[in-house]
Protein backbone atom coordinates (compact mmCIF):
# COMPACT_ATOMS: atom_id res chain seq x y z
CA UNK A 1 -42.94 158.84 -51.89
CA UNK A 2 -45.73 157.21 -50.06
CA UNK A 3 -44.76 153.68 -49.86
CA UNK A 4 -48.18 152.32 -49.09
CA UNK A 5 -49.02 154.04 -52.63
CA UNK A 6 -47.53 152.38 -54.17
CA UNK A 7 -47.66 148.49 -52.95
CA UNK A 8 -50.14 146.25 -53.66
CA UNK A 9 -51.03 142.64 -51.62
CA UNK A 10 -52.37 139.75 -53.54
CA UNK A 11 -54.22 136.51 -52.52
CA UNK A 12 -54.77 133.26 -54.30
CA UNK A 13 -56.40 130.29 -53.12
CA UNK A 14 -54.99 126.97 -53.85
CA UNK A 15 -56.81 123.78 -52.85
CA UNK A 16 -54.68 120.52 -52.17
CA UNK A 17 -57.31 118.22 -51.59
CA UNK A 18 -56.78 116.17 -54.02
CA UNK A 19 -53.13 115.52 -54.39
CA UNK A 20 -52.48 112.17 -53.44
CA UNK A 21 -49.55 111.17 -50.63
CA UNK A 22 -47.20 108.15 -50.70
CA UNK A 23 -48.25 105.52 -48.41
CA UNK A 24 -49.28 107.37 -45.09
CA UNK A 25 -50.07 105.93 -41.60
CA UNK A 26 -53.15 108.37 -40.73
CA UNK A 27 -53.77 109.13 -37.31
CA UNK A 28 -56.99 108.07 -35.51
CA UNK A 29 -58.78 110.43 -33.14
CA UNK A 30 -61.69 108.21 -31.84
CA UNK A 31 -59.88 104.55 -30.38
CA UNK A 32 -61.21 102.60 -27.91
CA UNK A 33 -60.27 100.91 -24.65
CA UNK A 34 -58.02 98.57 -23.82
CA UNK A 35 -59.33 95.14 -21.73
CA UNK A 36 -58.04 94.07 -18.65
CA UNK A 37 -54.72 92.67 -18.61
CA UNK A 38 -55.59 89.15 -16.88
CA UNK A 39 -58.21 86.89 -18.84
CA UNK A 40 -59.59 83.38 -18.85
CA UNK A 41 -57.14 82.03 -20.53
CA UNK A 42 -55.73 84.69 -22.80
CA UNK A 43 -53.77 87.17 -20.90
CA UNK A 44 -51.72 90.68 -22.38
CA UNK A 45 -49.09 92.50 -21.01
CA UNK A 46 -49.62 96.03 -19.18
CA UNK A 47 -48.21 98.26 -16.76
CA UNK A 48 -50.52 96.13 -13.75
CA UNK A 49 -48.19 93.57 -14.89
CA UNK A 50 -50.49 90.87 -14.61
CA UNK A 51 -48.50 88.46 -17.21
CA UNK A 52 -45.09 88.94 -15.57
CA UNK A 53 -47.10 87.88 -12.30
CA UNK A 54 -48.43 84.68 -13.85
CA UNK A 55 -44.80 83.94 -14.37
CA UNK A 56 -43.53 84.88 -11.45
CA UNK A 57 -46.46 82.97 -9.92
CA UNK A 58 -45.26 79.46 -11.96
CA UNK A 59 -42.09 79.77 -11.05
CA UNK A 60 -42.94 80.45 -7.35
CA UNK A 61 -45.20 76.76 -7.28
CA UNK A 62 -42.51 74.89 -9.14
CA UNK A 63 -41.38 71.87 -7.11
CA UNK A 64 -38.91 69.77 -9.47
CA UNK A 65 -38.37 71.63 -12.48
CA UNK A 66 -38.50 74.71 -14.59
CA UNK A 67 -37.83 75.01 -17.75
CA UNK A 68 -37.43 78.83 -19.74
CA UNK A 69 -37.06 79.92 -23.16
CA UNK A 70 -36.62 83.52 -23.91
CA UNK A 71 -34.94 85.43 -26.53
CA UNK A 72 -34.02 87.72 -23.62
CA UNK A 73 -34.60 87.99 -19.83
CA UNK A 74 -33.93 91.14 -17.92
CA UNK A 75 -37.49 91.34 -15.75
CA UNK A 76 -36.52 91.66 -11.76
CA UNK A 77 -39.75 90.07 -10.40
CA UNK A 78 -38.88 86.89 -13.12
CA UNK A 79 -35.42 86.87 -12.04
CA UNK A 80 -36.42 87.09 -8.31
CA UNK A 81 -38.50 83.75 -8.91
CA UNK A 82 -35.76 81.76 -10.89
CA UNK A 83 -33.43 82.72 -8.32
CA UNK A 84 -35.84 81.32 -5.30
CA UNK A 85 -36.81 78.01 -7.18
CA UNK A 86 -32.80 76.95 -7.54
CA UNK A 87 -32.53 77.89 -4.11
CA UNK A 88 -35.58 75.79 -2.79
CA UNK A 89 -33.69 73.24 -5.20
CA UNK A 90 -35.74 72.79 -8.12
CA UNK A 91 -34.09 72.13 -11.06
CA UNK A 92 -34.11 75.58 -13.17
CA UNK A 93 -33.38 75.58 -16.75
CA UNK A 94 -32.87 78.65 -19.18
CA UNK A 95 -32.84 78.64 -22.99
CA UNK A 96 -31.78 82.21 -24.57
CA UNK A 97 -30.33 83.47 -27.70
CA UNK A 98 -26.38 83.82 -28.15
CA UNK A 99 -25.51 86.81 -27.16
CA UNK A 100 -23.88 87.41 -30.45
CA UNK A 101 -27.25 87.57 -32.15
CA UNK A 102 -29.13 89.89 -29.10
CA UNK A 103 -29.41 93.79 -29.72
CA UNK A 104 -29.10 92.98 -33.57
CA UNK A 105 -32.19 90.61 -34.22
CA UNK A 106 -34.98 92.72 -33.03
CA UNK A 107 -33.71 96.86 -32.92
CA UNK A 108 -36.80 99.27 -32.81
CA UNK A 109 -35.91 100.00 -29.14
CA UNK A 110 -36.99 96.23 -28.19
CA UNK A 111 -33.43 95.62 -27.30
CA UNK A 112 -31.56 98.89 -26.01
CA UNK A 113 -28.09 99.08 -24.26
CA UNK A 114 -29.36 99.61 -20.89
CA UNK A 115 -31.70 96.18 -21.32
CA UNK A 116 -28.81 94.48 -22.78
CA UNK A 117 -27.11 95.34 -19.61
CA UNK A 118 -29.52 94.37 -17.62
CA UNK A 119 -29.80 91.04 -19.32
CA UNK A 120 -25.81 90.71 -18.97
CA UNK A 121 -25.93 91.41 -15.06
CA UNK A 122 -29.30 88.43 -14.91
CA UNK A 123 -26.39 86.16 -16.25
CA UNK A 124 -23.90 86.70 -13.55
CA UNK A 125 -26.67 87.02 -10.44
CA UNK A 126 -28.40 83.76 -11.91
CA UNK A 127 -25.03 81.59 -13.31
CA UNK A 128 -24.26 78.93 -10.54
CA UNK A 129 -27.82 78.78 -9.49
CA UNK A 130 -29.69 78.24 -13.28
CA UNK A 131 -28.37 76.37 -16.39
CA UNK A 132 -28.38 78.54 -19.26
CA UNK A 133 -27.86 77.23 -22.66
CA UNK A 134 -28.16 79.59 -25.65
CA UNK A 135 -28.39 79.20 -29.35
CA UNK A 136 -28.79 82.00 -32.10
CA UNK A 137 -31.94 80.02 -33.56
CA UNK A 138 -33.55 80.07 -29.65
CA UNK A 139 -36.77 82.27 -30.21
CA UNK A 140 -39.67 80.41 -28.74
CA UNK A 141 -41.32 82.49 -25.78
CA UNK A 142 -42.59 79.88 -23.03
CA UNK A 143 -42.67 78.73 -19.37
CA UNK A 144 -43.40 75.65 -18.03
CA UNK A 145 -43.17 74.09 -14.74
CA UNK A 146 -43.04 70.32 -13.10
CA UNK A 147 -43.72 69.06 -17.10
CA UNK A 148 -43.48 65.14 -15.35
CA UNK A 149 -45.56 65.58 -12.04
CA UNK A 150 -47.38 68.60 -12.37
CA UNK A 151 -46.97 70.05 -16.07
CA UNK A 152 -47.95 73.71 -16.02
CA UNK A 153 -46.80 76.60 -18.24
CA UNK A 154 -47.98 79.60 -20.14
CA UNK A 155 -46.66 80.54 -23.48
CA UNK A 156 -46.20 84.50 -24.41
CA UNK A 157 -45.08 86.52 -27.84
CA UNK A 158 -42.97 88.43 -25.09
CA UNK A 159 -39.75 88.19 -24.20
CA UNK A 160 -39.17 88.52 -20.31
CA UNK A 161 -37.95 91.84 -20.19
CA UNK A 162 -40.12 94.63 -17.83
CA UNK A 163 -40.56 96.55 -21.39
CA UNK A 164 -41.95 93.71 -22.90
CA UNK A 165 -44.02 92.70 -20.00
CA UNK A 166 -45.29 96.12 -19.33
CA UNK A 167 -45.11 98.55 -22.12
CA UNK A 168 -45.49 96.74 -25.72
CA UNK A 169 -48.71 94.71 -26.88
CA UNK A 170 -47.96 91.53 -25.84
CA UNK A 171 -49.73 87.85 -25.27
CA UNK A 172 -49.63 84.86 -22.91
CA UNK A 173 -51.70 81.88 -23.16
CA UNK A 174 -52.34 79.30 -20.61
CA UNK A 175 -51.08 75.70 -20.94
CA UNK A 176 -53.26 72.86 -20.83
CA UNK A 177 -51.35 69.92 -18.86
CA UNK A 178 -50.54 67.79 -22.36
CA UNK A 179 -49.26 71.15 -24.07
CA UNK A 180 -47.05 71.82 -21.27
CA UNK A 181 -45.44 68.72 -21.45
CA UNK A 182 -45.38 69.13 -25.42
CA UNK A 183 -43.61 72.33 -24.96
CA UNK A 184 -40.92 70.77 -22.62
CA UNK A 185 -40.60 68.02 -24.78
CA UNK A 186 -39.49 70.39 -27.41
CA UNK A 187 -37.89 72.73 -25.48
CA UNK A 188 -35.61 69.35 -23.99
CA UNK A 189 -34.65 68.08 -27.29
CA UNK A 190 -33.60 71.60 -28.62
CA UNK A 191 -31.45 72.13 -25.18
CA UNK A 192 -29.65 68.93 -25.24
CA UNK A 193 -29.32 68.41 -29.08
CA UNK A 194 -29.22 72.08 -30.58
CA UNK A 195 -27.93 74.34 -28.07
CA UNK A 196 -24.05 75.48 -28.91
CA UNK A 197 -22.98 77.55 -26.07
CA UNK A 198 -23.99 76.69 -21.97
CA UNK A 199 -22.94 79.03 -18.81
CA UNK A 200 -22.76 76.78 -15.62
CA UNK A 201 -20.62 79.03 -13.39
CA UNK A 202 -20.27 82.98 -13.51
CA UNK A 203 -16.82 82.64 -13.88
CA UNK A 204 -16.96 80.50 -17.08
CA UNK A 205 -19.17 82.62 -19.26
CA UNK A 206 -20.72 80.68 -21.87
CA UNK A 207 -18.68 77.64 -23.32
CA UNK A 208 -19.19 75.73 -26.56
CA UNK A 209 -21.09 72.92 -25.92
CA UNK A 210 -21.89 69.67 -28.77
CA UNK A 211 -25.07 67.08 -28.87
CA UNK A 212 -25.56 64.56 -27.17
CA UNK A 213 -26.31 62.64 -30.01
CA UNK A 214 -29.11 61.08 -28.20
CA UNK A 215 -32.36 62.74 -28.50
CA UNK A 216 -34.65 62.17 -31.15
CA UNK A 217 -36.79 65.49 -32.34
CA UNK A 218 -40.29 64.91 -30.31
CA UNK A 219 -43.49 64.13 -31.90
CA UNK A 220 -45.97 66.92 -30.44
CA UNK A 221 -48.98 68.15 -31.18
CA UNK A 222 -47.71 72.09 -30.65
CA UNK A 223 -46.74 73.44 -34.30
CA UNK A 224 -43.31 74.43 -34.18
CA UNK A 225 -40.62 75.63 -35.81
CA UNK A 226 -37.17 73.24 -36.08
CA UNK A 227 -33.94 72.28 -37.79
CA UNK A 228 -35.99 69.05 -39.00
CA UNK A 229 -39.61 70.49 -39.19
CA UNK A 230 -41.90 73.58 -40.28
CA UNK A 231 -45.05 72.41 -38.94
CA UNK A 232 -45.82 76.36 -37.71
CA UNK A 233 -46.08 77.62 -41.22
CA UNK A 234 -47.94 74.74 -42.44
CA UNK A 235 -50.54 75.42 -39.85
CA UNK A 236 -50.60 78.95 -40.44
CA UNK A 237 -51.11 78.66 -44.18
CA UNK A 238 -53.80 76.50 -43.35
CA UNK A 239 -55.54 78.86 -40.88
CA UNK A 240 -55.27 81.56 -43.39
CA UNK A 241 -56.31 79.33 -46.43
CA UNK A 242 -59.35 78.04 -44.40
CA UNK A 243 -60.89 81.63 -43.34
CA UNK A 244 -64.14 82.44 -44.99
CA UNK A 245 -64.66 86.10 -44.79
CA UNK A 246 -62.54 87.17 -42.44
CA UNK A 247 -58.75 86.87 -41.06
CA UNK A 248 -57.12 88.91 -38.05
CA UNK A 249 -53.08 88.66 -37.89
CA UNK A 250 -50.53 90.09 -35.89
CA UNK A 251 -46.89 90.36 -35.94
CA UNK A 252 -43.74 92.96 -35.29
CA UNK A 253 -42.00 91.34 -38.78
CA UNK A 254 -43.40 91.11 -41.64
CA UNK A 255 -41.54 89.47 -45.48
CA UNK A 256 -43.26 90.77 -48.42
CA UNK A 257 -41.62 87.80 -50.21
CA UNK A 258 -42.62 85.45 -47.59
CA UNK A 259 -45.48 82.79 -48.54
CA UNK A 260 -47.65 83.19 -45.74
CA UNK A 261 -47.57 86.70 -46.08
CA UNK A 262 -48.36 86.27 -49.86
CA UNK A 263 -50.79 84.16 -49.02
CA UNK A 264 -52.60 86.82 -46.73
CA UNK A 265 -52.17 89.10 -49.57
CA UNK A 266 -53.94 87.39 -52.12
CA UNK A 267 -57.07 86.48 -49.26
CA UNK A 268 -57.48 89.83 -49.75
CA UNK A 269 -57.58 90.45 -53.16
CA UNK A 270 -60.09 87.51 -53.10
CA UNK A 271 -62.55 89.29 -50.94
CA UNK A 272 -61.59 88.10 -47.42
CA UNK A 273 -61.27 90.79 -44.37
CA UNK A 274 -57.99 90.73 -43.65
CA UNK A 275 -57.34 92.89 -40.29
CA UNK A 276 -53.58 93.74 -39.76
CA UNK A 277 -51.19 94.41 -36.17
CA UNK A 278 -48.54 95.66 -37.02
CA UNK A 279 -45.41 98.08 -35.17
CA UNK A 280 -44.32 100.82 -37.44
CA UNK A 281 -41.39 99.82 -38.46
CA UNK A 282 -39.27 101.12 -42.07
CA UNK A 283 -38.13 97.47 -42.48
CA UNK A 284 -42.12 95.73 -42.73
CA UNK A 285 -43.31 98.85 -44.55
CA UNK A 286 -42.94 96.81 -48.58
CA UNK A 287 -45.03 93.96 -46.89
CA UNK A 288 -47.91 96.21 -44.98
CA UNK A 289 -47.80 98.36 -47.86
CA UNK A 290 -48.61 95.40 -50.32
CA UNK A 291 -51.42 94.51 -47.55
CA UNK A 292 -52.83 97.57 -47.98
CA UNK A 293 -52.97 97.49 -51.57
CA UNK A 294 -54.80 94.46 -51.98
CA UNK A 295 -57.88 95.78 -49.58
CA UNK A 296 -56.29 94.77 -46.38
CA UNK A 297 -56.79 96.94 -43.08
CA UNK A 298 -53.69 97.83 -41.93
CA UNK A 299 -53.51 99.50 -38.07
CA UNK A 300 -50.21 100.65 -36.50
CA UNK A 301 -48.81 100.69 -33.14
CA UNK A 302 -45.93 101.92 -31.32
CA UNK A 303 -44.79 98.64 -29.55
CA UNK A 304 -46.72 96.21 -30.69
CA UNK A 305 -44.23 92.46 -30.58
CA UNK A 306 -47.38 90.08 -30.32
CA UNK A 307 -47.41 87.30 -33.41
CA UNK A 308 -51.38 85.61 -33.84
CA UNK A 309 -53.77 84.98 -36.17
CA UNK A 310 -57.27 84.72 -35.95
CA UNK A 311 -59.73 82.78 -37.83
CA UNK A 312 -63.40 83.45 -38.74
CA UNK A 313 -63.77 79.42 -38.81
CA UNK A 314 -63.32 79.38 -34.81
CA UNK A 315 -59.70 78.94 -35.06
CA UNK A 316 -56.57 80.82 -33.92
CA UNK A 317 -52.51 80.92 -33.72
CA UNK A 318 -50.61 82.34 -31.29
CA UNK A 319 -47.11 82.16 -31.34
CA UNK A 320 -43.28 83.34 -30.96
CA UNK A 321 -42.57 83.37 -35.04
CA UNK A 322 -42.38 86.40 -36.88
CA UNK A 323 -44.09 86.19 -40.32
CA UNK A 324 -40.61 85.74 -42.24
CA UNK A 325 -37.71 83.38 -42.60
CA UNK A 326 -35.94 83.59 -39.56
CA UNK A 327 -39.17 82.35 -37.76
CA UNK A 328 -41.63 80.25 -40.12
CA UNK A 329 -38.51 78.66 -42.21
CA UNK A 330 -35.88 78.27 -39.41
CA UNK A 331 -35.00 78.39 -35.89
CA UNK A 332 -36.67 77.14 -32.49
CA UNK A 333 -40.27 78.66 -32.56
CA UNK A 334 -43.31 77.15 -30.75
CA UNK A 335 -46.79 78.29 -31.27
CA UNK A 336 -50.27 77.04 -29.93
CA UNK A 337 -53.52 76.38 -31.73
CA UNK A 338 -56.48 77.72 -30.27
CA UNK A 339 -60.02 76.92 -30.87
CA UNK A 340 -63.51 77.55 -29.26
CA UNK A 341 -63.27 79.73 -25.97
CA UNK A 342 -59.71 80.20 -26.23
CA UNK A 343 -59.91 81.09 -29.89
CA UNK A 344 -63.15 83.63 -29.33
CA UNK A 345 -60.96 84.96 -26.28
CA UNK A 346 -58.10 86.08 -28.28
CA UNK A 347 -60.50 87.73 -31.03
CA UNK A 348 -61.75 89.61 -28.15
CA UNK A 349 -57.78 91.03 -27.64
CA UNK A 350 -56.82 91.68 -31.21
CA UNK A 351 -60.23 93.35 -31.73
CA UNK A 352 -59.75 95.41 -28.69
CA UNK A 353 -55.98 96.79 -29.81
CA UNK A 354 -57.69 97.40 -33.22
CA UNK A 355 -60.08 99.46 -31.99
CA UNK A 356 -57.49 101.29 -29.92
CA UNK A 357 -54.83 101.24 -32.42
CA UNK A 358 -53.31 104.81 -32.93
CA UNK A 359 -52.47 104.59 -36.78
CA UNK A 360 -54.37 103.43 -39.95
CA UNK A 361 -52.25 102.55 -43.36
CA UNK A 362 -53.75 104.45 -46.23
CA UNK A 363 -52.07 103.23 -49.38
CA UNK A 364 -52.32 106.41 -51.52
CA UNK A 365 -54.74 108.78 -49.54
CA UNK A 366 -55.39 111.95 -51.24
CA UNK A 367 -54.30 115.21 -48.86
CA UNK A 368 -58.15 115.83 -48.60
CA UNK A 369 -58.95 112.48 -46.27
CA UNK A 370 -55.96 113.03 -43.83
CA UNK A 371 -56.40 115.21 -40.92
CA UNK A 372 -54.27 116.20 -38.12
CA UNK A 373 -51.14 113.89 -37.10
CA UNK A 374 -49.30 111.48 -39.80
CA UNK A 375 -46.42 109.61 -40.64
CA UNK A 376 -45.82 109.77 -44.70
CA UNK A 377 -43.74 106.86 -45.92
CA UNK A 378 -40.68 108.06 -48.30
CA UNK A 379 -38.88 104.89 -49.84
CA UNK A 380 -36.73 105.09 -46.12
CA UNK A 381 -38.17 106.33 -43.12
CA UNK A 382 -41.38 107.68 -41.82
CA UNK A 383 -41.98 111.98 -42.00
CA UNK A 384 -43.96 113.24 -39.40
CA UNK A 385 -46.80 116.02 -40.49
CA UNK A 386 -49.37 117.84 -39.18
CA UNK A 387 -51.89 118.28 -41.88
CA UNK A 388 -54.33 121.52 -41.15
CA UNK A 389 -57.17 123.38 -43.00
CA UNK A 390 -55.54 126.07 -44.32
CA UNK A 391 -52.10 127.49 -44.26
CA UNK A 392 -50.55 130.94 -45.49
CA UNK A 393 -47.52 130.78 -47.85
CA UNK A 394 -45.39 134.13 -48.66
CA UNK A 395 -44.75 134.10 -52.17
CA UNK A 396 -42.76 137.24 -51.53
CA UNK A 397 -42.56 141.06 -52.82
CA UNK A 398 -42.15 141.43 -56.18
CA UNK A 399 -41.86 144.71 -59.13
CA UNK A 400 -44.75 145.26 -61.56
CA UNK A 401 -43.71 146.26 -64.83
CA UNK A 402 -45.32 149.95 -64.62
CA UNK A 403 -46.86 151.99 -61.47
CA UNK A 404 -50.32 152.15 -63.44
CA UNK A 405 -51.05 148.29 -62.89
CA UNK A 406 -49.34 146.58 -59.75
CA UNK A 407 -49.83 143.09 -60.70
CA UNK A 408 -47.73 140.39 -62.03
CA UNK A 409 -48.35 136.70 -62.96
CA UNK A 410 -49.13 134.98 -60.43
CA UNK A 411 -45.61 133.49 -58.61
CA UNK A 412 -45.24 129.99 -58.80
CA UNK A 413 -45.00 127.86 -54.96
CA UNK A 414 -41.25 127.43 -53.63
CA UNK A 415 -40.87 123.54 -53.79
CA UNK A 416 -41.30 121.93 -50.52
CA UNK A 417 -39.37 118.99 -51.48
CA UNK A 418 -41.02 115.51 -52.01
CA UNK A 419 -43.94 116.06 -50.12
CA UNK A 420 -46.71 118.58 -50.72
CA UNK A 421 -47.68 121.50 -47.85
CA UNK A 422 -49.33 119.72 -45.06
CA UNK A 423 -52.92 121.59 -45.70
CA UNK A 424 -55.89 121.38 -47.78
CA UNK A 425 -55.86 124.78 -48.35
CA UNK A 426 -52.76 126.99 -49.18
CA UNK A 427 -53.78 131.03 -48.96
CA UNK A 428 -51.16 132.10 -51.20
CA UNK A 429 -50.24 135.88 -50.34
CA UNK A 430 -47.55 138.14 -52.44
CA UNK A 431 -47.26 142.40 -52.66
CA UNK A 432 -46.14 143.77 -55.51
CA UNK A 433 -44.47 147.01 -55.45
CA UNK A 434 -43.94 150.18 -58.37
CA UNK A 435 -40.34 150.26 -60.21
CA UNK A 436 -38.46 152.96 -59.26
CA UNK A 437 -36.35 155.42 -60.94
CA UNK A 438 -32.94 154.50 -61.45
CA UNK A 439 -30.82 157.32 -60.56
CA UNK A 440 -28.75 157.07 -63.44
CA UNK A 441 -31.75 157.57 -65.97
CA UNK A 442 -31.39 160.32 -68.37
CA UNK A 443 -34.53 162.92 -68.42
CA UNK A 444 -35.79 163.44 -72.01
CA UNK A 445 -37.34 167.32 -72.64
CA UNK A 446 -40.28 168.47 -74.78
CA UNK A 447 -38.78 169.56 -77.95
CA UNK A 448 -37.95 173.08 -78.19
CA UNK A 449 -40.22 175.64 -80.44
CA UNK A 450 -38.48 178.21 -81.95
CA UNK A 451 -36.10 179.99 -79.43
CA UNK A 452 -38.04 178.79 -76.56
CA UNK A 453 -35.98 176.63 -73.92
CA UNK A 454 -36.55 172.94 -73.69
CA UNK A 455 -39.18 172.03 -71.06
CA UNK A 456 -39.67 168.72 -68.82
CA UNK A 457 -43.02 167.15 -69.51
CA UNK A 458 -45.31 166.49 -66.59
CA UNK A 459 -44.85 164.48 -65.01
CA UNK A 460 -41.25 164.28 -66.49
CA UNK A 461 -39.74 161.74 -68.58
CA UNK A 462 -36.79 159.68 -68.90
CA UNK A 463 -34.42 157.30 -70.69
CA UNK A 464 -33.73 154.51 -68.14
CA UNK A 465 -31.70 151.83 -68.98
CA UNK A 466 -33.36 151.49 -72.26
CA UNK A 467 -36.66 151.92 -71.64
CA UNK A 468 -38.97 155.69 -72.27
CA UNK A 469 -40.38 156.01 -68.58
CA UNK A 470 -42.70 158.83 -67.23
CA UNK A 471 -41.75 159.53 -63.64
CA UNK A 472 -44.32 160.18 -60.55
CA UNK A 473 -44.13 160.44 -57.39
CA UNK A 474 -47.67 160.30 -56.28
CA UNK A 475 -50.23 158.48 -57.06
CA UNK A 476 -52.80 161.42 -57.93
CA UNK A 477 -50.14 161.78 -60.88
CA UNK A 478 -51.06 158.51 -62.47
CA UNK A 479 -53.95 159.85 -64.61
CA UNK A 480 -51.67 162.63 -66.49
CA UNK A 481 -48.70 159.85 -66.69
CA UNK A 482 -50.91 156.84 -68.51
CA UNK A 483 -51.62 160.13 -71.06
CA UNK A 484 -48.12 160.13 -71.84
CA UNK A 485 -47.83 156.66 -72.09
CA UNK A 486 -49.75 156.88 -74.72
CA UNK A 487 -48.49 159.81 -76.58
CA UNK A 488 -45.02 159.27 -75.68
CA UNK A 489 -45.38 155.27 -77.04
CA UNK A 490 -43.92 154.92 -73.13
CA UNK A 491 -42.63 151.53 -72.04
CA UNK A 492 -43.96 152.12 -68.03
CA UNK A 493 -44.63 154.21 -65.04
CA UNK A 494 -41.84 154.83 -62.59
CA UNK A 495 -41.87 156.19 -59.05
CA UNK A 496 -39.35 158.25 -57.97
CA UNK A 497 -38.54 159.26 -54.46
CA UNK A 498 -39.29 162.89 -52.83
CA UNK A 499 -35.24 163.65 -52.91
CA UNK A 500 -34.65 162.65 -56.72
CA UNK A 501 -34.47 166.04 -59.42
């Protein structure tokens, strides 16, 4: 028996295009540049670490005071230049969160165990020399210097770590002189009234400290974020209520419950452009997702931890809150309004990460619009794909029912689990092969004339497990075999090998 005889390959063509995919991030081949680090006033973070330099640089022309708030330090160069100001005897003070809260608050790989330890070693190089007090509501991002003689500062989304500094999209905005002392007017009140733990000496850790009972919260013009106040919402749900046609926001957390976030969501059902930063993250994906939904642009990015919002009416936000609870309801947050230059300058940033931004949401994208690279949303995490033209599937090797016609129905496609094939085209190949003769089958004889002995028909034919089959074994047999079919009422053809009787 010839084997190639008697098999048979099949192709069928099935076109995915238009099944539609859960909520996808879609990569982006064409993105844009990125500006330079250092602007006029509005400054990112990079790998020329221009921002950590600006710090550095504060620090370094501080002649009576400092004053820090970070979430987390663990940056050398800022380290270096806290350490020198205590030592040329300016007073240096540091406001971080408890370490109770850090590694838990922001995961993603913002926090991982070899910055932690970083951070832990800052404590004991820095404790003797700098005054750290620390509270699990600390989150406000800012630097200032001399606020009484010489009030300079810079406030940042960033936390002053080297990843933040150099490797996430991060901001920094210069100080005027009155918001510098606004922000240390703030940040003096929440050391001395709200902070619960203070490290003096290495050798003391951090110790429970209580108010001083003497402070009264300040009246600034900075919105921020307090026990007593929520002035950095308010403002926020005014910028977004006040935009005309178009809103750009960015932020690493996102509440789909939240009202500001609500808020952005129904801007865009209403028509408004609503431009979206955001990391990709599994906890944010309900709120981006909603964004999406409602007609917002939605573009992803690996590290992005910057918090802003732009304005179409000339005004802007930049700030240390996340768009949730723990940042717009509660806690120590500080953010800065900016308007004119300032505001058109930090346009100019967010429009330049949009345009380099490796990922686009798509809500519901049919398989058709998505090519190459993306990230398919699944209720719990992200699934990475690679979505081509075409792509062959083996449906496998299966038996006709006779040797005369090797075809069967077409096979259905194996599942591939929740998600389709990633290709617009599946060529769906199968071979089907001729049933064989069992070698158990029974051959059945001509019937015998007279007293002539009983002869095999030809090709011969048997019983084989219940069915009448005529037997060949090559194909230039088929012709005489679909005869008997016919005259023997026949169920099928069989093949049976060279070796059989």
């Amino acid at each position: 028996m010839n084997r190639s005889d008697w098999l048979k390959n099949h192709q069928r063509l099935v076109d995915q295009r238009g099944v539609e995919l859960p909520p996808t991030w879609v990569a982006r081949e064409n993105t844009g540049p990125v500006g330079d680090e250092l602007g006029q006033h509005v400054h990112t973070s990079g790998r020329r670490r221009q921002v950590a330099r600006r710090v550095a640089g504060l620090l370094a022309g501080a002649s009576d005071m400092a004053v820090v708030s970070t979430f987390l330090l663990a940056d050398p160069d800022v380290e270096d230049a806290l350490m020198a100001a205590a030592q040329r005897g300016v007073r240096v003070y540091v406001m971080l969160a408890s370490e109770a809260r850090l590694g838990r608050e922001e995961s993603d790989g913002e926090f991982d165990r070899r910055v932690l330890s970083e951070h832990k070693e800052m404590l004991k190089r820095l404790a003797g020399h700098v005054l750290f007090r620390s509270a699990p509501h600390f989150h406000a991002k800012v630097v200032v210097v001399d606020p009484q003689s010489n009030p300079r500062g810079i406030l940042l989304t960033a936390n002053l770590t080297r990843e933040a500094l150099e490797r996430n999209e991060e901001l920094a905005v210069d100080l005027t002189a009155q918001e510098a002392r606004d922000a240390a007017s703030l940040l003096g009140w929440a050391m001395w009234e709200t902070a619960e733990h203070e490290m003096v000496d290495p050798a003391d850790r951090f110790r429970a400290v209580k108010p001083m009972g003497s402070l009264e919260p300040p009246a600034i013009e900075l919105p921020a974020t307090t026990p007593e106040r929520t002035a950095l919402r308010q403002r926020a749900l005014e910028l977004v209520d006040g935009a005309r046609d178009r809103l750009v926001v960015a932020s690493f957390g996102w509440d789909a419950e939240h009202p500001l976030v609500r808020r952005l969501i129904e801007r865009a059902r209403e028509g408004v452009e609503v431009v979206v930063l955001a990391r990709l993250r599994p906890s944010v994906m309900p709120a981006l997702i909603r964004l999406s939904e409602a007609g917002a642009t939605v573009y992803g990015f690996r590290w992005l931890h910057a918090k802003a919002i732009w304005s179409d009416q000339g005004e802007a936000l930049v700030m240390s809150a996340n768009l949730q609870p723990e940042g717009l309801d509660r806690g120590l947050e500080l953010g800065l309004e900016l308007k004119g230059t300032r505001a058109e300058e930090l346009h100019g940033r967010l429009r330049s990460w949009a345009a380099a931004a490796r990922w686009k949401l798509e809500h519901g994208p049919s398989l058709g619009d998505v090519r190459g690279s993306a990230k398919v949303w699944n209720d719990r995490e992200f699934v990475d794909i690679e979505v081509v033209p075409s792509l062959e599937v083996s449906l496998g090797e299966h038996v006709a029912r006779s040797a005369d016609d090797l075809s069967v129905e077409p096979p259905a496609l194996p599942s591939n689990g929740a998600l389709p094939r990633p290709a617009h085209e599946l060529v769906c190949t199968w071979a089907v092969t001729a049933p064989t003769l069992h070698r158990k089958a029974k051959e059945v004889f001509r019937a015998a004339k007279g007293d002539e002995k009983r002869r095999s028909y030809e090709p011969p034919v048997f019983k084989d497990r219940g069915r009448t089959v005529v037997a060949v074994r090559h194909a230039d047999e088929l012709h005489a075999a679909k005869r008997l079919l016919g005259e023997l009422s026949a169920d099928a053809v069989v093949v049976r090998a060279e070796g059989d009787r």
